[in-house]
C-alpha atoms as a PDB file:
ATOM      1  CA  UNK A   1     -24.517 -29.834 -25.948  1.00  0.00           C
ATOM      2  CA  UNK A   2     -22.375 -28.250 -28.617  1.00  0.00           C
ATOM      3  CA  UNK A   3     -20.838 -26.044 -26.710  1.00  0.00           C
ATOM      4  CA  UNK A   4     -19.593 -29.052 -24.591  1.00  0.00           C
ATOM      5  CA  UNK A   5     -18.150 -30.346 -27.659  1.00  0.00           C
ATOM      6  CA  UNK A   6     -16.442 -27.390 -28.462  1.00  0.00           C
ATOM      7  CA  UNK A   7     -18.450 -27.164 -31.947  1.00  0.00           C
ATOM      8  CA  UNK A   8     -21.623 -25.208 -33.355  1.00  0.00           C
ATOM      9  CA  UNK A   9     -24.756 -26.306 -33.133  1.00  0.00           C
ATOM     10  CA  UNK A  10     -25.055 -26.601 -37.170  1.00  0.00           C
ATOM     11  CA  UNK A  11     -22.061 -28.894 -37.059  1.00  0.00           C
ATOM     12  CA  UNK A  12     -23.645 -31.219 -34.443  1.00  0.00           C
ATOM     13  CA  UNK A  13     -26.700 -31.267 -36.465  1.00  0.00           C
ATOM     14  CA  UNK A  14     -24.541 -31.883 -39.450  1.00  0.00           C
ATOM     15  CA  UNK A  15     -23.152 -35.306 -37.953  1.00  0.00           C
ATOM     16  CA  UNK A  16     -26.231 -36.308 -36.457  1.00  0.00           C
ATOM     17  CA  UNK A  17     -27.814 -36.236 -40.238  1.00  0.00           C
ATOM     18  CA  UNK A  18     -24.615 -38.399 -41.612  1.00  0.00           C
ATOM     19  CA  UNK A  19     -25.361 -40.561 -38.895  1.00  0.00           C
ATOM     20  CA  UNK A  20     -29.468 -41.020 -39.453  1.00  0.00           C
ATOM     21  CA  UNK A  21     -28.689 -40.780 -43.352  1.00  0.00           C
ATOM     22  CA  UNK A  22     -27.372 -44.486 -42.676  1.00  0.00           C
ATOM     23  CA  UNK A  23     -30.021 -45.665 -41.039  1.00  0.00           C
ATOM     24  CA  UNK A  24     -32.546 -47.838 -43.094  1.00  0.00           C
ATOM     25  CA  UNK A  25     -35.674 -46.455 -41.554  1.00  0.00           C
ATOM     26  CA  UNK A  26     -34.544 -42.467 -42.517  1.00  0.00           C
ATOM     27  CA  UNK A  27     -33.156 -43.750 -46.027  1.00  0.00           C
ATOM     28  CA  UNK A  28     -36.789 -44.802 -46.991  1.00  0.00           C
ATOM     29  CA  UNK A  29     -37.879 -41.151 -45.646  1.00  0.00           C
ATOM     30  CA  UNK A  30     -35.335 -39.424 -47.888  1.00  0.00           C
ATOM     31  CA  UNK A  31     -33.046 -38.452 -44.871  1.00  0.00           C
ATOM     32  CA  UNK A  32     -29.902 -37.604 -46.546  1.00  0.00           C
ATOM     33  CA  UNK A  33     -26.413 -36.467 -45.278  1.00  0.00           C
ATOM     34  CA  UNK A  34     -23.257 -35.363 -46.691  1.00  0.00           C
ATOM     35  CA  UNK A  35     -22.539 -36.543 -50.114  1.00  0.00           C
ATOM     36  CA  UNK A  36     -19.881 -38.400 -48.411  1.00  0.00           C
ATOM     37  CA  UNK A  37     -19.968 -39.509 -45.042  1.00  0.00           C
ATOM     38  CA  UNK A  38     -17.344 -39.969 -43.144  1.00  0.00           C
ATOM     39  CA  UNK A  39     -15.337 -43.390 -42.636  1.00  0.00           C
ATOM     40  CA  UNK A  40     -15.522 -42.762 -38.888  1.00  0.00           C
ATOM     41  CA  UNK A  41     -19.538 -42.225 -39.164  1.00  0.00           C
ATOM     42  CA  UNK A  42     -19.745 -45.047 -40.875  1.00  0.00           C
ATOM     43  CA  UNK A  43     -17.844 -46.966 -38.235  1.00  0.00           C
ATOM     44  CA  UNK A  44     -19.498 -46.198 -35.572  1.00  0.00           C
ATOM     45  CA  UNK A  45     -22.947 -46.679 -37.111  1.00  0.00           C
ATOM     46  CA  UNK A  46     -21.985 -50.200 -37.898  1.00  0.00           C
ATOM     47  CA  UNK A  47     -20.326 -50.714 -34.095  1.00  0.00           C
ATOM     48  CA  UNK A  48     -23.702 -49.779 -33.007  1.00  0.00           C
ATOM     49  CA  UNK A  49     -25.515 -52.430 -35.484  1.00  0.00           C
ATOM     50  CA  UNK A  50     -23.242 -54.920 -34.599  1.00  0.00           C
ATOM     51  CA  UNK A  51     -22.480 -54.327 -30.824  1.00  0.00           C
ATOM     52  CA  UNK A  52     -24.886 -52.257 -29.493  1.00  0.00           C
ATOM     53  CA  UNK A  53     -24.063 -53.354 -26.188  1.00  0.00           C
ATOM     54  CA  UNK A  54     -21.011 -51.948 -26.097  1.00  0.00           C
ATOM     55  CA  UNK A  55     -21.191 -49.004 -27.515  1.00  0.00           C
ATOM     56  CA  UNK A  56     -24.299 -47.607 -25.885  1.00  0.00           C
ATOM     57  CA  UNK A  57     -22.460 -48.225 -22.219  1.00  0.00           C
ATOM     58  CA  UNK A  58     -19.049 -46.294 -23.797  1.00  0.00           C
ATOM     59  CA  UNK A  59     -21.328 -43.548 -25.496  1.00  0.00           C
ATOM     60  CA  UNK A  60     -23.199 -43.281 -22.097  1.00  0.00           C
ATOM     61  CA  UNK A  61     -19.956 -43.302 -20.220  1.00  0.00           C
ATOM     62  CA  UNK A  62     -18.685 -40.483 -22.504  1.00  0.00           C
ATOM     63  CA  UNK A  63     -21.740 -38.279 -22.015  1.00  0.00           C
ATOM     64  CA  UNK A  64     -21.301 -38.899 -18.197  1.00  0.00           C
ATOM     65  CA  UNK A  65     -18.194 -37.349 -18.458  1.00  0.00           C
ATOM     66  CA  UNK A  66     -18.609 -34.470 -20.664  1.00  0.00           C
ATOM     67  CA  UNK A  67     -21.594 -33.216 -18.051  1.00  0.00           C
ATOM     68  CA  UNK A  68     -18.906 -34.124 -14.685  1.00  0.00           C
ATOM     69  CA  UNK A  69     -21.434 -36.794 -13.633  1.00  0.00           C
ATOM     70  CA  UNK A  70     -21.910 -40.063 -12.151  1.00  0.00           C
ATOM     71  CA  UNK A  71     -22.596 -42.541 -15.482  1.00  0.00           C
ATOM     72  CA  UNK A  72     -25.463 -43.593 -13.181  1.00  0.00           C
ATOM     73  CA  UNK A  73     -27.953 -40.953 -11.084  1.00  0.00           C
ATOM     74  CA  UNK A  74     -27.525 -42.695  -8.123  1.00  0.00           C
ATOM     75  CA  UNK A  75     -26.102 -45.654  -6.656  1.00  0.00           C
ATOM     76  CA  UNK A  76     -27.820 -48.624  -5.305  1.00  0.00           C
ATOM     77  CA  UNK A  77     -26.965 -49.601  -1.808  1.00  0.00           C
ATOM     78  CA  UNK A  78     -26.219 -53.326  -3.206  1.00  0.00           C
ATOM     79  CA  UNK A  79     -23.959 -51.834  -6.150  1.00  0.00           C
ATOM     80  CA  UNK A  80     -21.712 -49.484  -3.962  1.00  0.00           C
ATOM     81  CA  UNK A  81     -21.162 -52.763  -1.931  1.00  0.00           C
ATOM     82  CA  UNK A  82     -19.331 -54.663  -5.132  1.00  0.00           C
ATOM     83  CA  UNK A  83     -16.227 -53.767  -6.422  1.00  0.00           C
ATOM     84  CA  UNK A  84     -14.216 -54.305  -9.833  1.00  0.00           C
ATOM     85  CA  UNK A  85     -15.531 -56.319 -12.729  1.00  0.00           C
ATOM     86  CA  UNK A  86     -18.577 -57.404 -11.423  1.00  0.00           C
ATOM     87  CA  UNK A  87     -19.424 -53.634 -10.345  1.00  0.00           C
ATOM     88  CA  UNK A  88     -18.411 -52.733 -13.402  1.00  0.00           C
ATOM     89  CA  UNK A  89     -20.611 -55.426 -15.089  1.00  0.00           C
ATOM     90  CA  UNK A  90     -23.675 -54.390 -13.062  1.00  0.00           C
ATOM     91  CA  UNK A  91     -23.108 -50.739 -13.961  1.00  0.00           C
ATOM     92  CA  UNK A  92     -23.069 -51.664 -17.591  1.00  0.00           C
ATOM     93  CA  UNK A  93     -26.648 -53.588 -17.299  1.00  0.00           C
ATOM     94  CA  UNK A  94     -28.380 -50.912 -15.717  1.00  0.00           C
ATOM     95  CA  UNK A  95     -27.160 -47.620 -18.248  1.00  0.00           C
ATOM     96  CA  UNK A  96     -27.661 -50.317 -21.000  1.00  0.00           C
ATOM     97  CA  UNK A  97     -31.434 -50.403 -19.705  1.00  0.00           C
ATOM     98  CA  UNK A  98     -32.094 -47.364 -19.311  1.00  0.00           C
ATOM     99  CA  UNK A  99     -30.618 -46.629 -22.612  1.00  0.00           C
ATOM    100  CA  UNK A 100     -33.029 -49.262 -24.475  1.00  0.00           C
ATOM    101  CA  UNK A 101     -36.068 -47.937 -22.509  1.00  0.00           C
ATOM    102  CA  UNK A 102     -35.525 -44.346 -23.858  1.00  0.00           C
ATOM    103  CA  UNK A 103     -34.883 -46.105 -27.255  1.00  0.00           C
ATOM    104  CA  UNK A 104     -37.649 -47.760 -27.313  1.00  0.00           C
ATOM    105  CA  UNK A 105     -40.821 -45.774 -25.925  1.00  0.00           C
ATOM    106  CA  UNK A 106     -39.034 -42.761 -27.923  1.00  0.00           C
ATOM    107  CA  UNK A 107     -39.855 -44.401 -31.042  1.00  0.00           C
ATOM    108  CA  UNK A 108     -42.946 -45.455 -30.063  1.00  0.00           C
ATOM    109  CA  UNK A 109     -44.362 -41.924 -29.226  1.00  0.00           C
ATOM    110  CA  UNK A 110     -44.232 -43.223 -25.632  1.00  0.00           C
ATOM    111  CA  UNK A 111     -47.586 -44.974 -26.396  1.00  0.00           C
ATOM    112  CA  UNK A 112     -48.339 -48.688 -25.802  1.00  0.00           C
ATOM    113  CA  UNK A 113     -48.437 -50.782 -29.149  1.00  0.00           C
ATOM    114  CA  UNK A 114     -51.142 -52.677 -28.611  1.00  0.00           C
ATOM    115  CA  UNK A 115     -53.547 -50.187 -27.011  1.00  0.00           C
ATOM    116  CA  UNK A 116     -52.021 -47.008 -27.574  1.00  0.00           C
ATOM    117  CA  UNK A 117     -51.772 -46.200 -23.251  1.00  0.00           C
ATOM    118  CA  UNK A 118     -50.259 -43.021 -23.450  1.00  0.00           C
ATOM    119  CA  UNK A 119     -48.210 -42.878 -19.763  1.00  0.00           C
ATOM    120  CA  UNK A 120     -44.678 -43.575 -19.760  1.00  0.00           C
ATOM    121  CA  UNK A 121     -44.794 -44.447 -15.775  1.00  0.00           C
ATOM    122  CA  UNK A 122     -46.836 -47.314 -17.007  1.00  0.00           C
ATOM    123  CA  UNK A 123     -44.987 -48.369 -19.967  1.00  0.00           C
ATOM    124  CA  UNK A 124     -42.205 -51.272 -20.337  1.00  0.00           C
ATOM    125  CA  UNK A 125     -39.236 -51.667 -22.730  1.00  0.00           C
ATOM    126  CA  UNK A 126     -40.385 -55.752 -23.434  1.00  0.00           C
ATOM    127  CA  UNK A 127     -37.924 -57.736 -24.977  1.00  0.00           C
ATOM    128  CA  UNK A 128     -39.214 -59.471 -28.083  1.00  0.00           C
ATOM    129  CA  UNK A 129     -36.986 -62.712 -28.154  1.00  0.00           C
ATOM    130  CA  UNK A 130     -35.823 -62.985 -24.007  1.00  0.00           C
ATOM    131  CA  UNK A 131     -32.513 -62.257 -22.818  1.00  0.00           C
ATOM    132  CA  UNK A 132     -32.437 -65.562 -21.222  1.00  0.00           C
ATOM    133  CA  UNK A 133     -32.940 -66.822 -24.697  1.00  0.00           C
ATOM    134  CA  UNK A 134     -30.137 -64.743 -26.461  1.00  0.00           C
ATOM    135  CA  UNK A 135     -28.492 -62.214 -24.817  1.00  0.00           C
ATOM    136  CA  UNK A 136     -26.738 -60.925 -28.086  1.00  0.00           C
ATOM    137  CA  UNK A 137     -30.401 -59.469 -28.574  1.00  0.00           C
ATOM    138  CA  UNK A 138     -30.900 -57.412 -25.355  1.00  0.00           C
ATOM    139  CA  UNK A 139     -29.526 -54.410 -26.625  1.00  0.00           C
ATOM    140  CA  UNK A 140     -31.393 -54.826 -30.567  1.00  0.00           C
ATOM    141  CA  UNK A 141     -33.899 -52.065 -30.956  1.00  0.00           C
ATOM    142  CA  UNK A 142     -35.578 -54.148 -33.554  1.00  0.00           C
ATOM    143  CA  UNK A 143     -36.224 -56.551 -30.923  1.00  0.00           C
ATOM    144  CA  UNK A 144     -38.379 -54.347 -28.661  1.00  0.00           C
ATOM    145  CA  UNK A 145     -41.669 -53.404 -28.263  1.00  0.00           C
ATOM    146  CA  UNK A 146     -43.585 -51.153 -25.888  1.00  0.00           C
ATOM    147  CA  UNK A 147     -45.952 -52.510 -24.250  1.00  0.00           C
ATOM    148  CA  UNK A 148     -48.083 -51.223 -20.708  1.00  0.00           C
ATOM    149  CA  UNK A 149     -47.639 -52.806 -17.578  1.00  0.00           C
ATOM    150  CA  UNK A 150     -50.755 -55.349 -18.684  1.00  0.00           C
ATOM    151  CA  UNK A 151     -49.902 -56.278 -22.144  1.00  0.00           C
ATOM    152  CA  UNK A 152     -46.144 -56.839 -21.490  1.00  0.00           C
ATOM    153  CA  UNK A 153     -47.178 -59.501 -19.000  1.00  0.00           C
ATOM    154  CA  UNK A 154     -49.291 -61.341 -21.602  1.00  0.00           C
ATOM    155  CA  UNK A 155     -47.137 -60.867 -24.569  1.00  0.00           C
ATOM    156  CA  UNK A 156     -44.431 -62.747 -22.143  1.00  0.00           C
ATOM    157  CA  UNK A 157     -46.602 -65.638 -20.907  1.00  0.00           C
ATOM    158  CA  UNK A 158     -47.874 -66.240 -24.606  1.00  0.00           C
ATOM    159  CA  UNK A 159     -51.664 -64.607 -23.729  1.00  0.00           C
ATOM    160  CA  UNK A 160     -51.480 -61.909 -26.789  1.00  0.00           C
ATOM    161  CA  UNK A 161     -49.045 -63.175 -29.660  1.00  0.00           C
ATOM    162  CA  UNK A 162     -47.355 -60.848 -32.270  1.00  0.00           C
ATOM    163  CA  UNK A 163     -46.587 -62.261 -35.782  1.00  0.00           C
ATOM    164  CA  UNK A 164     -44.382 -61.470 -38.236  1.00  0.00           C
ATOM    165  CA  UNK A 165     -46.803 -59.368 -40.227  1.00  0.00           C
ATOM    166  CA  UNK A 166     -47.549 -57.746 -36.756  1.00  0.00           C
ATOM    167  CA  UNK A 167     -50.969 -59.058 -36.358  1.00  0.00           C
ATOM    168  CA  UNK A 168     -51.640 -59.474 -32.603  1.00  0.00           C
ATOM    169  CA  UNK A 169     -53.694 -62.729 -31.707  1.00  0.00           C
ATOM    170  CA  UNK A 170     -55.517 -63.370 -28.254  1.00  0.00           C
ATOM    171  CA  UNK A 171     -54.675 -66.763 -26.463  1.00  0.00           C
ATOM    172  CA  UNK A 172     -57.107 -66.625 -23.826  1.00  0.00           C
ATOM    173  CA  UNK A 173     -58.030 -70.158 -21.389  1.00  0.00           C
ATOM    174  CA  UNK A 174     -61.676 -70.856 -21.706  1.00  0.00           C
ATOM    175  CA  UNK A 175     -62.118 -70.492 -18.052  1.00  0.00           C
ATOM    176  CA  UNK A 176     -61.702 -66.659 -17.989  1.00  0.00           C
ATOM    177  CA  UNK A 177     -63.194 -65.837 -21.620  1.00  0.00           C
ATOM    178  CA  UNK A 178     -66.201 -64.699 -20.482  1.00  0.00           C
ATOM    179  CA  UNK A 179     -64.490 -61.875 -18.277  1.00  0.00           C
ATOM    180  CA  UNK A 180     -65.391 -58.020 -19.004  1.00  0.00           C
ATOM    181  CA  UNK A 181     -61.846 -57.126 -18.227  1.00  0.00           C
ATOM    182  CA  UNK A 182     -60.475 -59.966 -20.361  1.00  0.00           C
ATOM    183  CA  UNK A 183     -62.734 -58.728 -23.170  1.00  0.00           C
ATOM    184  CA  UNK A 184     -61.617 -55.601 -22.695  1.00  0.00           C
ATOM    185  CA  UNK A 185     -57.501 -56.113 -22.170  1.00  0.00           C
ATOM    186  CA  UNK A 186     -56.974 -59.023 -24.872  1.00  0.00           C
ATOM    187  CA  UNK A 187     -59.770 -60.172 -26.490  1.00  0.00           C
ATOM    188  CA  UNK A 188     -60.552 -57.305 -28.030  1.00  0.00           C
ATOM    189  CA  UNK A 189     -57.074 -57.088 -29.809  1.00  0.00           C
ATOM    190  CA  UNK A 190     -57.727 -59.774 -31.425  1.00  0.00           C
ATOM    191  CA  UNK A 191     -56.855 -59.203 -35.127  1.00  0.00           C
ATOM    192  CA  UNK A 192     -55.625 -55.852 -35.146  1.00  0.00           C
ATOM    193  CA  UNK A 193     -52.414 -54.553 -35.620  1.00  0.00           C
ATOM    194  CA  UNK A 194     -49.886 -53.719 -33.830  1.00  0.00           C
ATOM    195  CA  UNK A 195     -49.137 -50.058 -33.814  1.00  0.00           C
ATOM    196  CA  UNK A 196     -45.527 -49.386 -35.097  1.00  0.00           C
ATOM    197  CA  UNK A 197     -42.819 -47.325 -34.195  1.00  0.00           C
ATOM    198  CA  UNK A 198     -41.541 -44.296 -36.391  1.00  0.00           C
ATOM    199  CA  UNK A 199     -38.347 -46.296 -36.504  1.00  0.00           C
ATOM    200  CA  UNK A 200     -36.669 -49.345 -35.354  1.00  0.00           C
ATOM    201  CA  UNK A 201     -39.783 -51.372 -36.705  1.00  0.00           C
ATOM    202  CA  UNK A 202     -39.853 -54.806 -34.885  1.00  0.00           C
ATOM    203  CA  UNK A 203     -37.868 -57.572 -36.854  1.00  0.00           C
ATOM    204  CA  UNK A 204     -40.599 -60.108 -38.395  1.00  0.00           C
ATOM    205  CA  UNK A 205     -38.092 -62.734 -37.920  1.00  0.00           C
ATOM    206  CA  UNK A 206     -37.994 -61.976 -34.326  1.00  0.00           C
ATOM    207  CA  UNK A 207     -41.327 -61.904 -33.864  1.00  0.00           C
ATOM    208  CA  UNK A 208     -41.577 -65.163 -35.270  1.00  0.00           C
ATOM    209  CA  UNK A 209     -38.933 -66.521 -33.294  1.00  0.00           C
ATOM    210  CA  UNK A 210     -41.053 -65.215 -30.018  1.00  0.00           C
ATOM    211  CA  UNK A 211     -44.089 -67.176 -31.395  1.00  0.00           C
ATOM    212  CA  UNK A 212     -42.566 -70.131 -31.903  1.00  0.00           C
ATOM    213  CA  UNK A 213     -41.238 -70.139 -28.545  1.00  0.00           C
ATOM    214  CA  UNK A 214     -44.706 -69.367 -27.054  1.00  0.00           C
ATOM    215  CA  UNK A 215     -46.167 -72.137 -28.873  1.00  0.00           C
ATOM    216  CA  UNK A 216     -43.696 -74.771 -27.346  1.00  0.00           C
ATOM    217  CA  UNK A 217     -42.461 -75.246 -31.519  1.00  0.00           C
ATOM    218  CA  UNK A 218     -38.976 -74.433 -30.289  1.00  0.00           C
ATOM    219  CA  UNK A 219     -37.202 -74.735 -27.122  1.00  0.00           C
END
């Protein structure tokens, strides 16, 4: 990749240190950069905090570019049939996603939260607060979790709850407590924590907000 750039590889590793010296989660492991980093650094650090959107889908776009490939690996048969903005507006939705996956189960070790399931093919991205319920979150690392195939599905419907001090409760009906494989998937969770990434650590605010919502407090 530094070659691409046109710089050495102790220069990229340079900027990437400015960069994760401004990050809150490095600055409590001692990760320093330059004594000054750069305005530009600081800029785009704060882009990124503030739009994240945006400037994962232009940094994705630029990386497409330096390797002469599509910004996407291949295109689906429904987006090659729209054109303009709304083509361009799918485009965006799907790089973002990917982007947030990789974000995500990177900084979770690609291991589930709740039970530690170590296969990616089985792991989800989850959304702590919905994008239906504020899309100026979807793109928030601090809003994601990664959960298996299982426990994403019950974190959503409200059947394992996260709160802000990331204790993970079970919410199981009556009717199905006596199940081995509910025992087994939820109840047994009950109580413990939930295991947290090396950085982006879930916002407890967040994870409030998500219980409330659950528990019909907010609408």
């Amino acid at each position: 990749m530094a070659v691409k750039l046109g710089r050495t590889s102790a220069s990229v590793a340079m900027k990437c240190c400015n960069l994760a010296s401004l990050d809150e989660t490095h600055q409590q492991r001692g990760v320093k950069g330059l004594s000054k980093v750069a305005t530009l650094d600081r800029t785009v650090w704060n882009e990124f905090l503030t739009d994240p959107d945006t400037v994962s889908f232009e940094a994705a776009k630029a990386l497409a570019e330096l390797e002469s490939r599509p910004v996407l690996p291949a295109i689906e048969p429904e987006l090659a049939q729209l054109e303009g903005k709304e083509k361009e507006r799918v485009v965006r939705v799907r790089v973002n996603q990917h982007f947030f996956r990789e974000l995500i189960l990177t900084g979770y070790g690609e291991a589930c939260a709740v039970c530690g399931l170590p296969v990616s093919e089985l792991l989800v991205a989850a959304h702590i607060v919905p994008w239906a319920t504020d899309a100026r979150l979807r793109m928030n690392p601090r809003n994601g979790l990664c959960l298996c195939g299982t426990h994403d599905r019950a974190y959503e419907r409200g059947l394992l709850r996260v709160s802000g001090d990331y204790v993970i409760r079970a919410v199981v009906p009556e009717r199905v407590r006596s199940s081995t494989a509910v025992a087994d998937w939820l109840i047994r969770f009950e109580g413990q924590k939930l295991q947290l990434p090396q950085r982006w650590i879930p916002s407890p605010e967040l994870l409030e907000r998500k219980l409330a919502l659950v528990s019909g407090l907010i609408a």
